[in-house]
C-alpha atoms as a PDB file:
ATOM      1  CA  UNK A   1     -22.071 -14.247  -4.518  1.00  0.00           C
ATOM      2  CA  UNK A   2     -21.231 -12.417  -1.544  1.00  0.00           C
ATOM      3  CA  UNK A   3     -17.414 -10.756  -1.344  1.00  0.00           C
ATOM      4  CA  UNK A   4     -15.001 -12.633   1.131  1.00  0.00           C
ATOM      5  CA  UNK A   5     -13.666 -10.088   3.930  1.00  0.00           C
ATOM      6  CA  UNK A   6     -10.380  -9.159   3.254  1.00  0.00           C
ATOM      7  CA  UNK A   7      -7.872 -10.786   5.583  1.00  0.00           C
ATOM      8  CA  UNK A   8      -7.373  -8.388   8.857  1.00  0.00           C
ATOM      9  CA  UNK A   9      -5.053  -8.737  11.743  1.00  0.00           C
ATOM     10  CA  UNK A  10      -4.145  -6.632  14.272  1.00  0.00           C
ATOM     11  CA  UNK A  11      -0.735  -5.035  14.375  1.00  0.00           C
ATOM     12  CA  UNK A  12      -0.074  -6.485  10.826  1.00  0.00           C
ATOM     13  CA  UNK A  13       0.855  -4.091   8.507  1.00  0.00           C
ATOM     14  CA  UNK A  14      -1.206  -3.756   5.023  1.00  0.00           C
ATOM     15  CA  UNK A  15      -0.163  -2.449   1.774  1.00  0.00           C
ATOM     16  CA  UNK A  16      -3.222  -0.879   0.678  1.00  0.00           C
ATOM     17  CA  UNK A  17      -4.021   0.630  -2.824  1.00  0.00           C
ATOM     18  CA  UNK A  18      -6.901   2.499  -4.473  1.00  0.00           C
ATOM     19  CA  UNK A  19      -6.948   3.171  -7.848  1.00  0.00           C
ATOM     20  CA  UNK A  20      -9.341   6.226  -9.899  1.00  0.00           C
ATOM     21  CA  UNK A  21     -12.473   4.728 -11.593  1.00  0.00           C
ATOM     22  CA  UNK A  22     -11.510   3.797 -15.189  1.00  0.00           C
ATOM     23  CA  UNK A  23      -7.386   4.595 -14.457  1.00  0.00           C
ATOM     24  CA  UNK A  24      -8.664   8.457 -14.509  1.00  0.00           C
ATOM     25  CA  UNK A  25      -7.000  10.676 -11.831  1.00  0.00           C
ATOM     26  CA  UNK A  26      -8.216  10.615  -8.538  1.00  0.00           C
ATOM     27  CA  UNK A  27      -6.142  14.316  -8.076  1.00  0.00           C
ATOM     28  CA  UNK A  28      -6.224  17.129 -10.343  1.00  0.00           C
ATOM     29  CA  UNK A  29      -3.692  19.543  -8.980  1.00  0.00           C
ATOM     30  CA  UNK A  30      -1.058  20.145  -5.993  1.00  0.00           C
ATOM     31  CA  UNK A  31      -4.461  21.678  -3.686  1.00  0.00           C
ATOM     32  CA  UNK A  32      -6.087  18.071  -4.534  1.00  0.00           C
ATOM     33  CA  UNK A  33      -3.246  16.236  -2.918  1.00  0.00           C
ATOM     34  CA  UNK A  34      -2.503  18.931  -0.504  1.00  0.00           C
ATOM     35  CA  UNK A  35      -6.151  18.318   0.912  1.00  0.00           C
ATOM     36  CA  UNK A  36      -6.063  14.406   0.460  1.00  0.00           C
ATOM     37  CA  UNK A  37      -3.037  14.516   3.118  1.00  0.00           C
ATOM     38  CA  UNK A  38      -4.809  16.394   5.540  1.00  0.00           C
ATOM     39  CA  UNK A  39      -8.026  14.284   5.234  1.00  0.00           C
ATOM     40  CA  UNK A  40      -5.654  11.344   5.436  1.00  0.00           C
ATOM     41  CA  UNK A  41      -4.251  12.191   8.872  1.00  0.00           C
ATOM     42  CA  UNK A  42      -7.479  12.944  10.441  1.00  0.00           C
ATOM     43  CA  UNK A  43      -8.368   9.611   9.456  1.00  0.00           C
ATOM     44  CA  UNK A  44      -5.519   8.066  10.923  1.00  0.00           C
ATOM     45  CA  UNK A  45      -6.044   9.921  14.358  1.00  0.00           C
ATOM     46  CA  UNK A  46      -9.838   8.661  14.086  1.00  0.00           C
ATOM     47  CA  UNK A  47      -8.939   5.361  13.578  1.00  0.00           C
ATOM     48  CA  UNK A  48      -5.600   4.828  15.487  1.00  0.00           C
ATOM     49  CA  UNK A  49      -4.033   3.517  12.281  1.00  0.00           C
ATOM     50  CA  UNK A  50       0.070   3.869  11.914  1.00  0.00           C
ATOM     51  CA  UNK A  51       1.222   5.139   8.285  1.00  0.00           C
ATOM     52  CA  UNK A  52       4.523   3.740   7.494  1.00  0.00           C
ATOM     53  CA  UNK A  53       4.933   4.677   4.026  1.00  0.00           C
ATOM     54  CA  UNK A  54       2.394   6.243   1.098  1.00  0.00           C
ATOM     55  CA  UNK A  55       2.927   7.614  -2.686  1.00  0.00           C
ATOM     56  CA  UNK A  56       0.527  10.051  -4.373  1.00  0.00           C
ATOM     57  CA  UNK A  57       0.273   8.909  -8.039  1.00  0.00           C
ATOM     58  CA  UNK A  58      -2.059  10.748 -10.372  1.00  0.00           C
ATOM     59  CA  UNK A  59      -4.481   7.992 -10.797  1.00  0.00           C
ATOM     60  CA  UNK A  60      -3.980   5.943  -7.606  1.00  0.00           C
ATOM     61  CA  UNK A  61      -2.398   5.622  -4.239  1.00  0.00           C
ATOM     62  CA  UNK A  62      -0.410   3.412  -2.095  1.00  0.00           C
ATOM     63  CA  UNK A  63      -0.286   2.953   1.718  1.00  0.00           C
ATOM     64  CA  UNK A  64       1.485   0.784   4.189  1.00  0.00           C
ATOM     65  CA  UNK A  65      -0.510   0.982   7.176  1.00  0.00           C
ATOM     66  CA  UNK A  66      -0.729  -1.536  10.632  1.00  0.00           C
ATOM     67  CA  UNK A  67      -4.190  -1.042  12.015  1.00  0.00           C
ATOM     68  CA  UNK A  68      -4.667  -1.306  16.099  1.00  0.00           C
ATOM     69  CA  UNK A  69      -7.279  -4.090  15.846  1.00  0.00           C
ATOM     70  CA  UNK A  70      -9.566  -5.796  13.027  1.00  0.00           C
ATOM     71  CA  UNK A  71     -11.228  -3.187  10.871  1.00  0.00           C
ATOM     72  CA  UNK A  72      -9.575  -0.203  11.537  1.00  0.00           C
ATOM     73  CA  UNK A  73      -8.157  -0.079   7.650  1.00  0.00           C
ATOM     74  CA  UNK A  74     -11.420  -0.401   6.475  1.00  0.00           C
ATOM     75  CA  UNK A  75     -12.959   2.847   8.425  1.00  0.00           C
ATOM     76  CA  UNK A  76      -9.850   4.475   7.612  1.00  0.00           C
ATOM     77  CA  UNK A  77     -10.811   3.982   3.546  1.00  0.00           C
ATOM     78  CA  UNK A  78     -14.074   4.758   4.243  1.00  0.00           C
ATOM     79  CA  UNK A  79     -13.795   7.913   6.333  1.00  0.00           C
ATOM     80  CA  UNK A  80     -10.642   9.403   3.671  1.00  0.00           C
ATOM     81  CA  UNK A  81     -12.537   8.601   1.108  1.00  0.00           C
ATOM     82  CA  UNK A  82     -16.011   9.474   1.224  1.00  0.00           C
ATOM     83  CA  UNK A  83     -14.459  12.790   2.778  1.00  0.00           C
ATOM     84  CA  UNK A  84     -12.148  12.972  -0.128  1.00  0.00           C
ATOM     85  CA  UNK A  85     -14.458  12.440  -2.724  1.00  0.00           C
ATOM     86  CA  UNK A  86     -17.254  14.926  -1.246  1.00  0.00           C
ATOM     87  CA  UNK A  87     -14.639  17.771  -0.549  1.00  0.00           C
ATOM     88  CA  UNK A  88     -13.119  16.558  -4.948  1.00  0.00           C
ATOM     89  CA  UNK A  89     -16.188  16.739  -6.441  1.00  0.00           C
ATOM     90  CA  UNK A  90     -17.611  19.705  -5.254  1.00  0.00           C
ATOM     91  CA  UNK A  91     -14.429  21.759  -6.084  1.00  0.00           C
ATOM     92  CA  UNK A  92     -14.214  20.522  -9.644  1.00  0.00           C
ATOM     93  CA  UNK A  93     -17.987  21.041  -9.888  1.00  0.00           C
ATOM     94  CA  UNK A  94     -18.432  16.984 -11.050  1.00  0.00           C
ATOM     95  CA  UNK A  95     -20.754  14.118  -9.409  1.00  0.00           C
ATOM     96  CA  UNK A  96     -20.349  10.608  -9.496  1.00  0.00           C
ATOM     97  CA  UNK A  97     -17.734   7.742  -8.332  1.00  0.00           C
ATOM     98  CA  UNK A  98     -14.308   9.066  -8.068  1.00  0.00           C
ATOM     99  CA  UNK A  99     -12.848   5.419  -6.723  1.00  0.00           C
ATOM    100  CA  UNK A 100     -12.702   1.854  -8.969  1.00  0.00           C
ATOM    101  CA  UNK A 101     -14.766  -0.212  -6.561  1.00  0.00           C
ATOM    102  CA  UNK A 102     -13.238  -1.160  -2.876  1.00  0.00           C
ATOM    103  CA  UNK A 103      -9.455  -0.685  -2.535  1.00  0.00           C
ATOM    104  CA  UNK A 104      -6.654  -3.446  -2.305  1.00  0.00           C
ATOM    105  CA  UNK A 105      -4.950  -4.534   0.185  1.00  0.00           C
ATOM    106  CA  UNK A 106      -2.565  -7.681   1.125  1.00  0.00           C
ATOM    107  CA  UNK A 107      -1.150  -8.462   4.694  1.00  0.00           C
ATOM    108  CA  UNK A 108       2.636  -7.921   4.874  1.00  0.00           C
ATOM    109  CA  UNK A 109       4.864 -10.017   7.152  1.00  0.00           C
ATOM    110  CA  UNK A 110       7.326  -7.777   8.928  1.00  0.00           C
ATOM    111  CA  UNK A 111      10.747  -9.832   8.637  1.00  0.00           C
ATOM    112  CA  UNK A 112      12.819  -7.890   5.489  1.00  0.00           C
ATOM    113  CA  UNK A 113       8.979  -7.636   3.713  1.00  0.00           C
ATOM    114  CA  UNK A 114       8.352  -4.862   4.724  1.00  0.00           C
ATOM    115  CA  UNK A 115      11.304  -2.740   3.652  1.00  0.00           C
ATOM    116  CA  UNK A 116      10.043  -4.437   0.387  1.00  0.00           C
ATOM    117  CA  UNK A 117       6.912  -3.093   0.403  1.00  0.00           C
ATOM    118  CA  UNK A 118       8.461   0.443   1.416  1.00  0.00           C
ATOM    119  CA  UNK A 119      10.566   0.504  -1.577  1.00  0.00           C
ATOM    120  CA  UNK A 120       8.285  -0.679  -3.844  1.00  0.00           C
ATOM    121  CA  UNK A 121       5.605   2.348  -3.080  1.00  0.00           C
ATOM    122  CA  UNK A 122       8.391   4.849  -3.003  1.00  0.00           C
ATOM    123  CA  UNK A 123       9.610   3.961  -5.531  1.00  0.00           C
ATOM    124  CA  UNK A 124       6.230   4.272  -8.252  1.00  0.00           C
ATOM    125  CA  UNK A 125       7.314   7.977  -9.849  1.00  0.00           C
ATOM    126  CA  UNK A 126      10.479   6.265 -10.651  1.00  0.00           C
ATOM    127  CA  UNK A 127       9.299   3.370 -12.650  1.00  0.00           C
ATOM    128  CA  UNK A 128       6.611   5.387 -14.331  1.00  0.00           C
ATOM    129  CA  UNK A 129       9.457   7.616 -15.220  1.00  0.00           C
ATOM    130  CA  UNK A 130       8.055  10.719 -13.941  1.00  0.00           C
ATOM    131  CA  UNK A 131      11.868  10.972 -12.096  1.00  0.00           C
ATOM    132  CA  UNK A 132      15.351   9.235 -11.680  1.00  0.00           C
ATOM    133  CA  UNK A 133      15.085  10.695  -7.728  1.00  0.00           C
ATOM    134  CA  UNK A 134      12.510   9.713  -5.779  1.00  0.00           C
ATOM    135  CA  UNK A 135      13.428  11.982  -3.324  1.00  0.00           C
ATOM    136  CA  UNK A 136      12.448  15.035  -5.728  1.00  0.00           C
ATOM    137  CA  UNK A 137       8.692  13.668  -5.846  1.00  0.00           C
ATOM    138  CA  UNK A 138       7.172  15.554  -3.460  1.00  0.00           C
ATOM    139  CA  UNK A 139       4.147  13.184  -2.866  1.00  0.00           C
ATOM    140  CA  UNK A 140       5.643  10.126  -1.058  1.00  0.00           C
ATOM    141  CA  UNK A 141       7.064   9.516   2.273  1.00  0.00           C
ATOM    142  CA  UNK A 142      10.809   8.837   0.713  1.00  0.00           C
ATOM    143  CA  UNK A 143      11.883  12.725   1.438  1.00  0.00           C
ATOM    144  CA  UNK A 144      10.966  12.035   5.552  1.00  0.00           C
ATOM    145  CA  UNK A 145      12.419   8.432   5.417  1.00  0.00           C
ATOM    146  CA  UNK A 146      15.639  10.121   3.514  1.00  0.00           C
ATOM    147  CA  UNK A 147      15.502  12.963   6.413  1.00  0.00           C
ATOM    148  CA  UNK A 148      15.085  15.353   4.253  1.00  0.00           C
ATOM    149  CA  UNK A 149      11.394  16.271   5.388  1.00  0.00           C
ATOM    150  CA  UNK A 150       9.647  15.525   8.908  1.00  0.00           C
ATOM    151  CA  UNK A 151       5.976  14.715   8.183  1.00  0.00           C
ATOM    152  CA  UNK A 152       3.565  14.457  11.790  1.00  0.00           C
ATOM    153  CA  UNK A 153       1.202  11.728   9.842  1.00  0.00           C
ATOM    154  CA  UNK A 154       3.963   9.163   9.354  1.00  0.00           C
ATOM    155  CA  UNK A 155       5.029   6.628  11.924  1.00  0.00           C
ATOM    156  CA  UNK A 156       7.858   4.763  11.367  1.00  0.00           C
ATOM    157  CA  UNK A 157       7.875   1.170  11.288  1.00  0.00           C
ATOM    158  CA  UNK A 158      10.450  -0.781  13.393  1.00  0.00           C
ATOM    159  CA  UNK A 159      12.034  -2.342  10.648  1.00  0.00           C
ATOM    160  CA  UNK A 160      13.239   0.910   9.037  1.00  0.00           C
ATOM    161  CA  UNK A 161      14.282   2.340  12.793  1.00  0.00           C
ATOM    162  CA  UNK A 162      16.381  -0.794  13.096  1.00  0.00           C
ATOM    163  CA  UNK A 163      17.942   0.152   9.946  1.00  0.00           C
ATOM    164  CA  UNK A 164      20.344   2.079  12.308  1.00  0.00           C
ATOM    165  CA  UNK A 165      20.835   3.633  15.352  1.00  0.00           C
ATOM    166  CA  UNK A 166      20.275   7.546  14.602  1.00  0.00           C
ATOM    167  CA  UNK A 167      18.136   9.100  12.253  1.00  0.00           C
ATOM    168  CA  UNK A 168      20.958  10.490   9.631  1.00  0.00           C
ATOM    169  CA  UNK A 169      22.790   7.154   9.725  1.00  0.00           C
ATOM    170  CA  UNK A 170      18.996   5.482   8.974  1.00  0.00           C
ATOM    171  CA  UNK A 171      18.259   7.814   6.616  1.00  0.00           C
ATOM    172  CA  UNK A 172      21.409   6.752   4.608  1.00  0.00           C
ATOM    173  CA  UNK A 173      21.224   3.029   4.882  1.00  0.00           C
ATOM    174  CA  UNK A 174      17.556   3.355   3.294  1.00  0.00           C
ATOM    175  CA  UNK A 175      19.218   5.531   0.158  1.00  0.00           C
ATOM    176  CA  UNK A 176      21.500   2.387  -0.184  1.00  0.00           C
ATOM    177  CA  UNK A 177      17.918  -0.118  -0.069  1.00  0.00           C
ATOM    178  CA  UNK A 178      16.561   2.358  -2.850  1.00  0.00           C
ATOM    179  CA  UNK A 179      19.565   2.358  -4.850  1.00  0.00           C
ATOM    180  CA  UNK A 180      19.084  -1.754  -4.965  1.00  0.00           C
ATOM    181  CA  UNK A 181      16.792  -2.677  -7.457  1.00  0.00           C
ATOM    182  CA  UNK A 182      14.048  -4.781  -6.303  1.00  0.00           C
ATOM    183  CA  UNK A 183      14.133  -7.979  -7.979  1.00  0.00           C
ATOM    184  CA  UNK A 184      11.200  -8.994 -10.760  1.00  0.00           C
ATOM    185  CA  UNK A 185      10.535 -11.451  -8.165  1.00  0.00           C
ATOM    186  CA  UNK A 186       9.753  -9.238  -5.804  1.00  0.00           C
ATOM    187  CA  UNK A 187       7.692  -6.806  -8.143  1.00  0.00           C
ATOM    188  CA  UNK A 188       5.639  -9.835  -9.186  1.00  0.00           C
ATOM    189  CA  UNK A 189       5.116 -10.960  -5.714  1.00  0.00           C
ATOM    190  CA  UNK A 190       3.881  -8.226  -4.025  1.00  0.00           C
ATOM    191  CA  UNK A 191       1.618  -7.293  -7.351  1.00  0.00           C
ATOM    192  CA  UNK A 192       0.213 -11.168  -6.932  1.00  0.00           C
ATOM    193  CA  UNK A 193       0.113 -10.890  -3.133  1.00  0.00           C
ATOM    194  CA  UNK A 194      -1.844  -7.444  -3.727  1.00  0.00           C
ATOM    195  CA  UNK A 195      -4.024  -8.484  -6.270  1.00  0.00           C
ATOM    196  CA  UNK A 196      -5.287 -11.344  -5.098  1.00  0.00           C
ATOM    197  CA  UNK A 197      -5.304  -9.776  -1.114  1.00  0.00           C
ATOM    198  CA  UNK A 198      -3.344 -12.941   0.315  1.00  0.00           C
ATOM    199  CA  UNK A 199      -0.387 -12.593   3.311  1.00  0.00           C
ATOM    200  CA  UNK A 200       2.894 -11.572   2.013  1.00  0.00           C
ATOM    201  CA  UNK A 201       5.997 -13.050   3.555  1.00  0.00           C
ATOM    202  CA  UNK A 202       7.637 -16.498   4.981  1.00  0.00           C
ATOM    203  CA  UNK A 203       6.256 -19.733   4.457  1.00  0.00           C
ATOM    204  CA  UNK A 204       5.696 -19.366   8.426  1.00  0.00           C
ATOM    205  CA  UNK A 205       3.681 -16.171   8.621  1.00  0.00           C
ATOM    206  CA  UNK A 206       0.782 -17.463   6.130  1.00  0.00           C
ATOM    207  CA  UNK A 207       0.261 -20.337   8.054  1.00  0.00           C
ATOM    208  CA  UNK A 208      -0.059 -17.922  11.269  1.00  0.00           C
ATOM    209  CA  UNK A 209      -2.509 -15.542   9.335  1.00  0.00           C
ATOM    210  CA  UNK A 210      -4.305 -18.701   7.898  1.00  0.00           C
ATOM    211  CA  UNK A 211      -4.667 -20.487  11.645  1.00  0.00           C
ATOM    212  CA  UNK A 212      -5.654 -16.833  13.138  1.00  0.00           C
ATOM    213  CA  UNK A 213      -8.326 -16.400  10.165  1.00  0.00           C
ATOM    214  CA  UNK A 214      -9.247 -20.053   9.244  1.00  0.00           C
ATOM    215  CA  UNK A 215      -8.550 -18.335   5.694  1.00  0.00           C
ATOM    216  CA  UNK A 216      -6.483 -19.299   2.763  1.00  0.00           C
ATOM    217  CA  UNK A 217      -3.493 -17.155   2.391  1.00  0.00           C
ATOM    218  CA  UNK A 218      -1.461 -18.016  -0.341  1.00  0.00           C
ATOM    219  CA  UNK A 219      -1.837 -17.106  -4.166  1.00  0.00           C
ATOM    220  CA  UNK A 220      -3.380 -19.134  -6.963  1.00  0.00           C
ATOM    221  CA  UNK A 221      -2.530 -19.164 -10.483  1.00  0.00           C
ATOM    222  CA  UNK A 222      -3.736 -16.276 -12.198  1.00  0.00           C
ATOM    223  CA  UNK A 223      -5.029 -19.131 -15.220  1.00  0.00           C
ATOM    224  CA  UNK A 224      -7.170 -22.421 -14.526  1.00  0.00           C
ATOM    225  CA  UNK A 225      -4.901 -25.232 -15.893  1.00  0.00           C
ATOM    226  CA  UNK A 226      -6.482 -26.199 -19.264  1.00  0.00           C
ATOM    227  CA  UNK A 227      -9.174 -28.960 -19.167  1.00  0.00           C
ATOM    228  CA  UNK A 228      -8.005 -32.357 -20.755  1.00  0.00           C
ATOM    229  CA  UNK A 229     -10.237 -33.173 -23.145  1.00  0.00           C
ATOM    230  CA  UNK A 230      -8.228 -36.304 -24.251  1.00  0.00           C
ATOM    231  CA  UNK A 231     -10.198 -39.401 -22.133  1.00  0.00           C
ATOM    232  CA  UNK A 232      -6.994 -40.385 -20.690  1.00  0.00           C
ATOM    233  CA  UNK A 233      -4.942 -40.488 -24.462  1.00  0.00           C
ATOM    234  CA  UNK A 234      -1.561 -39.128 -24.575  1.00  0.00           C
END
């Protein structure tokens, strides 16, 4: 059966993930990651994709990206990581798939969701416990959105600039959002939504992604109900 196209809208912003083939890493040292960045912004400038937020973990990454019109995430996955993967293997000398299969990605409504989505990428070293700071991980986008690094690939999204007027008093008001716990509500939702590659957000905004893509874009249960077997006996 042939794969469904993910659901793709311009100027909606996607949480994207790709994960190393079998859970091994995808980066090997600092020079790994160090060159996956680079390879990363030449993408975006190819494909006129805005980053909003990304983590580095050892087996897999996270993005939150809004692509300029239908398809531009997809060329940007492509082009980083075929690139990637070239430039990886031939440096550690090994052949093969680097990547589990195509990457993940859900649509992410703007309203509040997005902040959500930041957090919850930014927020990986912490709950694998690689740090209580995620400031001090140097592979995310929390030490620019903290202001305490400036980083030329990232383009802020308009709900963290709204967060406040200047760029210290921004940078503070998103240290309070990480100090707030996101919910297991939230965790589990934007897992499902991510999974399963649906439209995260208001009740509102899936119904606009499902009448722009004539798509479903809700979750389903993760289990088929159980079939009764009992003709109709209680």
């Amino acid at each position: 059966m042939a794969r469904q196209p993910r659901l793709d809208l311009p100027g909606i912003p996607q949480h994207v993930v790709q994960r190393g083939n079998n859970r091994l890493p995808c980066f090997l040292d600092d020079a790994d990651r160090r060159r996956y960045l680079t390879l990363l912004r030449e993408a975006l400038l190819d494909t006129g994709c805005k980053l909003h937020a990304y983590v580095l973990m050892d087996n897999h990454v996270h993005l939150l990206t809004t692509p300029p019109k239908i398809g531009a995430v997809a060329r940007l996955m492509q082009k980083l990581g075929r690139r990637y993967v070239g430039q990886f293997n031939s440096r550690h000398r090994r052949t093969g798939t680097l990547w589990e299969g195509r990457y993940k990605a859900s649509l992410v409504d703007s309203e509040s969701y997005v902040l959500h989505c930041h957090r919850y990428i930014e927020l990986n070293p912490v709950r694998a416990r690689m740090t209580d700071d995620p400031t001090t991980y140097p592979w995310s986008s929390c030490t620019s959105h903290c202001d305490l690094r400036q980083e030329a690939l990232l383009s802020p999204h308009a709900e963290y600039t709204a967060l406040a007027a200047t760029p210290e008093a921004r940078a503070e008001a998103y240290r309070q959002l990480l100090r707030e716990t996101l919910s297991d509500d939230d965790l589990k939702a934007i897992r499902t939504y991510l999974q399963q590659q649906r439209a995260l957000g208001r009740d509102d905004f899936r119904a606009m992604v499902e009448a722009k893509t004539q798509r479903f874009a809700g979750t389903r249960p993760a289990h088929r109900p159980p079939r009764d077997n009992s003709n109709g006996c209680k």
